[in-house]
N, C-alpha and C. Protein backbone atom coordinates (compact mmCIF):
# COMPACT_ATOMS: atom_id res chain seq x y z
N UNK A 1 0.82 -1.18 0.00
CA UNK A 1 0.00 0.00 0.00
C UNK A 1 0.88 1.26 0.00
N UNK A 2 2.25 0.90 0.61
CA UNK A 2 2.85 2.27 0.81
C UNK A 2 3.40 2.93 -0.27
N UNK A 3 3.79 1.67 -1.38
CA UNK A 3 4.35 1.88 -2.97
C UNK A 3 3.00 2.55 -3.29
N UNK A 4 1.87 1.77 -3.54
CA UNK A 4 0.24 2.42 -4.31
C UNK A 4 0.30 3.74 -4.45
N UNK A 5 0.22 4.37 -2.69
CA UNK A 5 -0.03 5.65 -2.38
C UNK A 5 0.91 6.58 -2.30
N UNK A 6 2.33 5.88 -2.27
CA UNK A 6 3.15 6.91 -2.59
C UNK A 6 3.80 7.65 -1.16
N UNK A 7 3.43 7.37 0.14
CA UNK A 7 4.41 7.26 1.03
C UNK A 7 4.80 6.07 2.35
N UNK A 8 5.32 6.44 3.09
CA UNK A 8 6.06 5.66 4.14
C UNK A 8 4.17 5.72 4.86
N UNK A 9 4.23 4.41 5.56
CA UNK A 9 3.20 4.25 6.48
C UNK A 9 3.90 3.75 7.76
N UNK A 10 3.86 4.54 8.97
CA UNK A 10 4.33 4.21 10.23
C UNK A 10 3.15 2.91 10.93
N UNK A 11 3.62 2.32 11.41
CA UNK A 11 2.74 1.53 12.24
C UNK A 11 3.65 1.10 13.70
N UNK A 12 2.21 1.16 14.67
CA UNK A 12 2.74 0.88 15.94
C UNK A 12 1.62 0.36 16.29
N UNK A 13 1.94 -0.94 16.89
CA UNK A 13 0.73 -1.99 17.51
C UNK A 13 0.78 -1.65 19.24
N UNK A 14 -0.08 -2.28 20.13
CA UNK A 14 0.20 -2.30 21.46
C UNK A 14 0.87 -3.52 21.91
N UNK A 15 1.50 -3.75 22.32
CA UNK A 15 2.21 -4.93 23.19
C UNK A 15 1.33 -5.78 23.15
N UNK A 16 1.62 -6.90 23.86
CA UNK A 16 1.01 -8.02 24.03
C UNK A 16 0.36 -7.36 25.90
N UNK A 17 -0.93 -7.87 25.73
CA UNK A 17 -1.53 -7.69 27.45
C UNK A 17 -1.71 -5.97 27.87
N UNK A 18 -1.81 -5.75 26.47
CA UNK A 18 -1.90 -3.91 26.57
C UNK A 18 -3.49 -3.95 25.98
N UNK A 19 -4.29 -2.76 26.18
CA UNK A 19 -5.41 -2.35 26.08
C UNK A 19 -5.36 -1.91 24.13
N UNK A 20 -6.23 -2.94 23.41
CA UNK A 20 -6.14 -2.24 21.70
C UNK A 20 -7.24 -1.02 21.93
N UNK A 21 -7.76 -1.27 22.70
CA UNK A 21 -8.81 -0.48 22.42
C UNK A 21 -8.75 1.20 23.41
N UNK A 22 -9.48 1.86 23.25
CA UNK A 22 -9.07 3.41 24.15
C UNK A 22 -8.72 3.22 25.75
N UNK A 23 -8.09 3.38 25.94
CA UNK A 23 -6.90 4.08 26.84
C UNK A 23 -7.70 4.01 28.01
N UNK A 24 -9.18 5.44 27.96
CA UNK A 24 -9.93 5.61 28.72
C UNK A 24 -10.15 4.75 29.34
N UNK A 25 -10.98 3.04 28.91
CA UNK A 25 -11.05 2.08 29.76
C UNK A 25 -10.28 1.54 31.21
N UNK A 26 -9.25 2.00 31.00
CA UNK A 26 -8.76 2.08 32.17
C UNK A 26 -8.73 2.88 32.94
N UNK A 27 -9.58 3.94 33.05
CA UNK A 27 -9.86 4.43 34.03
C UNK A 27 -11.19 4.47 34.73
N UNK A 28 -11.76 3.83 33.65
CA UNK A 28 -13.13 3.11 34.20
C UNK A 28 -13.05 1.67 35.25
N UNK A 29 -12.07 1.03 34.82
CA UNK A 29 -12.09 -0.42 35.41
C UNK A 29 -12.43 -0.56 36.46
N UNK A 30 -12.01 0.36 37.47
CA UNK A 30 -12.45 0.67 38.87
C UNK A 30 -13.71 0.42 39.42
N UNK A 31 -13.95 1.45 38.56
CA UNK A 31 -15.90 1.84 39.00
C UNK A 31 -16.88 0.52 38.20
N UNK A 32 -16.35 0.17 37.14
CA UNK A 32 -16.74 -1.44 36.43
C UNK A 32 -16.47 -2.30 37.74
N UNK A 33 -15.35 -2.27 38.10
CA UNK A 33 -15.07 -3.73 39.53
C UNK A 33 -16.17 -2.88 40.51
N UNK A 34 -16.23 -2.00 40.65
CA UNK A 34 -17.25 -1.35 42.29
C UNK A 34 -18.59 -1.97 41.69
N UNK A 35 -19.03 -1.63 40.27
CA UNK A 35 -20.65 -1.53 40.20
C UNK A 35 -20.77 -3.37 40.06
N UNK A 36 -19.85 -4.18 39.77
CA UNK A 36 -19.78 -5.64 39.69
C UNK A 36 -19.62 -6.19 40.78
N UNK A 37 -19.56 -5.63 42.18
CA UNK A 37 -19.14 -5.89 43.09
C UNK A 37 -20.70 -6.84 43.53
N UNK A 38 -20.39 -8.46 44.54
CA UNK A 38 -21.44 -8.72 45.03
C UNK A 38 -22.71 -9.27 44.13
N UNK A 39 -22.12 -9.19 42.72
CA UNK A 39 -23.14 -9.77 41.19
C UNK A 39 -22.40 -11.70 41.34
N UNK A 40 -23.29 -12.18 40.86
CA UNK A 40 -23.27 -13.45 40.84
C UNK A 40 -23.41 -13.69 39.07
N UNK A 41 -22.14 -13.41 38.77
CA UNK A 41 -21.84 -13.80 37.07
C UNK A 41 -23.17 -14.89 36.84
N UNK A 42 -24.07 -14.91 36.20
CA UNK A 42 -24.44 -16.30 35.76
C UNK A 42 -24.60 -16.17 34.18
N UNK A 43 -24.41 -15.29 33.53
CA UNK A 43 -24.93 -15.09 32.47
C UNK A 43 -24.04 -14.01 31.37
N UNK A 44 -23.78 -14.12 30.19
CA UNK A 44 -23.27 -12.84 29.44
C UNK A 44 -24.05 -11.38 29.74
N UNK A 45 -25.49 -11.56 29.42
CA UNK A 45 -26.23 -10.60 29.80
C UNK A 45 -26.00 -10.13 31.26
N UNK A 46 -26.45 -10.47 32.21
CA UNK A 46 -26.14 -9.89 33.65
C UNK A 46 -24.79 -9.42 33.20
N UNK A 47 -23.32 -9.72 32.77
CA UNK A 47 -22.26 -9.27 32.51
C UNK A 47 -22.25 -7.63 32.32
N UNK A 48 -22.96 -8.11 31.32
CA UNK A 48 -23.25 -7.01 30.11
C UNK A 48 -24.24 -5.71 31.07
N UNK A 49 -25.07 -6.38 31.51
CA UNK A 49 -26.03 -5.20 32.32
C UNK A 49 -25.49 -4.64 33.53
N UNK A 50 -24.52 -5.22 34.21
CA UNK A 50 -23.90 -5.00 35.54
C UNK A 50 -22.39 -3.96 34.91
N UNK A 51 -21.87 -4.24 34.14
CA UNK A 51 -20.97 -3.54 33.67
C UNK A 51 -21.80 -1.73 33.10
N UNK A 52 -22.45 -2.17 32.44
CA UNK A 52 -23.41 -0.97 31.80
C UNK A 52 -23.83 0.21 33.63
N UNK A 53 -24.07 -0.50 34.16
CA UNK A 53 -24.39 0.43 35.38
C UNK A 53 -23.12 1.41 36.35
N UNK A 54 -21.96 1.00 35.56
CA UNK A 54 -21.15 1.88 36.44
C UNK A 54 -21.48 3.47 35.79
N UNK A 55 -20.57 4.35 36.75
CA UNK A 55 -20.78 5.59 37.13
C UNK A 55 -19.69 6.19 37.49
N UNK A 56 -18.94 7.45 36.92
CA UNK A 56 -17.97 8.15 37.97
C UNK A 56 -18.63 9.40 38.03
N UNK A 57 -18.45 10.18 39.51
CA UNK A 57 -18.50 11.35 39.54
C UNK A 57 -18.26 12.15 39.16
N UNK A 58 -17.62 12.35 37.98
CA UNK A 58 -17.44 13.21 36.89
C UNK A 58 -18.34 13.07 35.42
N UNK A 59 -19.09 12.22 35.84
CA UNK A 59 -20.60 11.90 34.61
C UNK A 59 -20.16 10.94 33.57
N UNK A 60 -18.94 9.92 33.56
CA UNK A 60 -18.51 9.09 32.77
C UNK A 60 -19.66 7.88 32.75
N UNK A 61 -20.08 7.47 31.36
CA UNK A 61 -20.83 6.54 31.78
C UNK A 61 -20.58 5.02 30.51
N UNK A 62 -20.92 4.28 30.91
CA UNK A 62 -19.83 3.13 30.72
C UNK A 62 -20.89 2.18 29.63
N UNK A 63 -20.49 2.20 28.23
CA UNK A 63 -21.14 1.42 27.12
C UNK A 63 -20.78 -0.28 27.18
N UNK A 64 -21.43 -1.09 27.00
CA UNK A 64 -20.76 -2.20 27.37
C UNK A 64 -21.40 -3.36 25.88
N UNK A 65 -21.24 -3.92 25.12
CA UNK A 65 -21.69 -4.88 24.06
C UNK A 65 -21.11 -6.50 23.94
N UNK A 66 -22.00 -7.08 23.38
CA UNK A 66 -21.22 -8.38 23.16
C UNK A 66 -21.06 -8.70 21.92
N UNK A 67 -20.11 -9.29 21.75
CA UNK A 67 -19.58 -9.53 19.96
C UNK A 67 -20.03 -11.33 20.05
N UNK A 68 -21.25 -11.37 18.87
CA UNK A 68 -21.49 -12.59 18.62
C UNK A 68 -21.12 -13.03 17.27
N UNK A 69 -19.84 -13.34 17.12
CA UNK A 69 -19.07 -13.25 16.08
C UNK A 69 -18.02 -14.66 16.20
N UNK A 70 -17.62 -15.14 15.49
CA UNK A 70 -17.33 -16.60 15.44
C UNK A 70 -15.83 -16.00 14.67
N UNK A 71 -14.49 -15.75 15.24
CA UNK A 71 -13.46 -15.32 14.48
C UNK A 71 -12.46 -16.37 14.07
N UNK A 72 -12.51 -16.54 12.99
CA UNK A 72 -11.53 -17.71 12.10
C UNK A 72 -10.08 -17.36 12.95
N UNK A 73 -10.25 -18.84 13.16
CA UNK A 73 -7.96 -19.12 13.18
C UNK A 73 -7.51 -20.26 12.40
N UNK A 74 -6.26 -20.30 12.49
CA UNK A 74 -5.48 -20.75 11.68
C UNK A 74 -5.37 -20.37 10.39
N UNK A 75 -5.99 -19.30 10.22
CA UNK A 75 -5.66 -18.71 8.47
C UNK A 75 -4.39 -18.63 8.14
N UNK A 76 -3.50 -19.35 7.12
CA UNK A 76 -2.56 -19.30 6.54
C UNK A 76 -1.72 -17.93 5.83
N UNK A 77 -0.96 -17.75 5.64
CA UNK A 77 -0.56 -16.21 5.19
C UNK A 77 -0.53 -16.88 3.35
N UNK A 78 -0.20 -15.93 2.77
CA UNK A 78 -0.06 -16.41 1.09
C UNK A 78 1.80 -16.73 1.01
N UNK A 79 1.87 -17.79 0.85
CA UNK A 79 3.45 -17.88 0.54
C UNK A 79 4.45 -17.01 -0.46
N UNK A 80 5.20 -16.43 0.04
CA UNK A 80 5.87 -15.04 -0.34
C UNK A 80 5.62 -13.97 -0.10
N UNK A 81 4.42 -13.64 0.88
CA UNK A 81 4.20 -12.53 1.06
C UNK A 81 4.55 -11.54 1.46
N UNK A 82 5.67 -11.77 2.41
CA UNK A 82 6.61 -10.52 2.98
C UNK A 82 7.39 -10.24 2.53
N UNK A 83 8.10 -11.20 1.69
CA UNK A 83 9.29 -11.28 0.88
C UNK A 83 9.50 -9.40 -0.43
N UNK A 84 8.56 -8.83 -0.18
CA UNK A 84 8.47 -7.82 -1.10
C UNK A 84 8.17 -6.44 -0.28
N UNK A 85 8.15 -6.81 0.82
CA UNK A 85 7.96 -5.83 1.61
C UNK A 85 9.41 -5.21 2.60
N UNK A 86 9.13 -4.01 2.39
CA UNK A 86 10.36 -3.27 3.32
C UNK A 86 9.80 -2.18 4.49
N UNK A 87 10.80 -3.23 5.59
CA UNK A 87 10.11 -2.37 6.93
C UNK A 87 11.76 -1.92 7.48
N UNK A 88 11.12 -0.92 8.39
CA UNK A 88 12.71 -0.15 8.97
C UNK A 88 12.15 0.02 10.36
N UNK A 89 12.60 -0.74 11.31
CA UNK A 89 12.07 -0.98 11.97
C UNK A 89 12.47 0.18 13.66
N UNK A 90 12.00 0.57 14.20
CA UNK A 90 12.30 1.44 15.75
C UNK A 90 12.99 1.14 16.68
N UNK A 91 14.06 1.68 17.49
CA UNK A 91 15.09 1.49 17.91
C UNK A 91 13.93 1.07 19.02
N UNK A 92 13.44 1.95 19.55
CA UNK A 92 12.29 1.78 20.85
C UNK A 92 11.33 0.64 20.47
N UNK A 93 10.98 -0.53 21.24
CA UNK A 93 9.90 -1.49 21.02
C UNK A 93 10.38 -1.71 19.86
N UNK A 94 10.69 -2.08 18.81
CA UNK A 94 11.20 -2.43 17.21
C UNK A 94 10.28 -3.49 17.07
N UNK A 95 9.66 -4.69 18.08
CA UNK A 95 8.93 -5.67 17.40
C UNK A 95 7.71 -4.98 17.08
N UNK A 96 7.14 -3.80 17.77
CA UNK A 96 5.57 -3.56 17.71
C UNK A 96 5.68 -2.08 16.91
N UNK A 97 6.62 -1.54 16.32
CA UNK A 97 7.25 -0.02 15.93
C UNK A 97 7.58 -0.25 14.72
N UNK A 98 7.11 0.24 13.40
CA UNK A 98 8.31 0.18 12.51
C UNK A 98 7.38 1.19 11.75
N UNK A 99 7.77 1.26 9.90
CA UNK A 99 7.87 2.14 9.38
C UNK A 99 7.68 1.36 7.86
N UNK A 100 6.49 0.45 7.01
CA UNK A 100 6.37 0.34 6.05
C UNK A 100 7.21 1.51 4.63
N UNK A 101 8.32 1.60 4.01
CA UNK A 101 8.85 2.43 3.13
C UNK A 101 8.21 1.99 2.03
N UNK A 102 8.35 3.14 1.07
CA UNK A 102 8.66 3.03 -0.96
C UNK A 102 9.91 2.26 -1.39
């Protein structure tokens, strides 16, 4: 894509056991463990509805969904596929840091 369009595409993933998703969530987790506090898991839903009820005093209020989605593994890559690709990779983190070039 970076040849197509004609420049460098940076990419940086999160670690392994890091949050992909916004940041913010962690500052919710708290008030998610307080409003879950004393719930008797039996169900996705109760999950889902007990999470939905937290609250911070600053008016944060907490969206919660379930993904009923069936995600394929073991998908194979296409043989040769990296072989054409040039990465330059970050002195900092370098496995999750690099820099797709032209």
């Amino acid at each position: 894509m970076a040849d197509e369009i004609g420049v460098n595409i940076r990419v940086a993933h999160y670690p392994p056991y890091t949050s992909k998703w916004n940041p913010v969530e962690h500052k919710a987790f708290p008030h998610i463990t307080h409003a879950m506090q004393g719930v008797v898991l039996t169900s996705h839903q109760l999950t889902k509805e007990s999470i939905k009820t937290a609250t911070t005093k600053s008016g944060l209020k907490v969206f919660a969904s379930i993904l009923n989605r069936v995600f394929e593994i073991g998908r194979k890559v296409v043989e040769g596929f990296k072989e054409p690709m040039r990465f330059v990779f970050d002195n900092h983190l370098k496995l999750w840091n690099y820099v797709a070039v032209l």
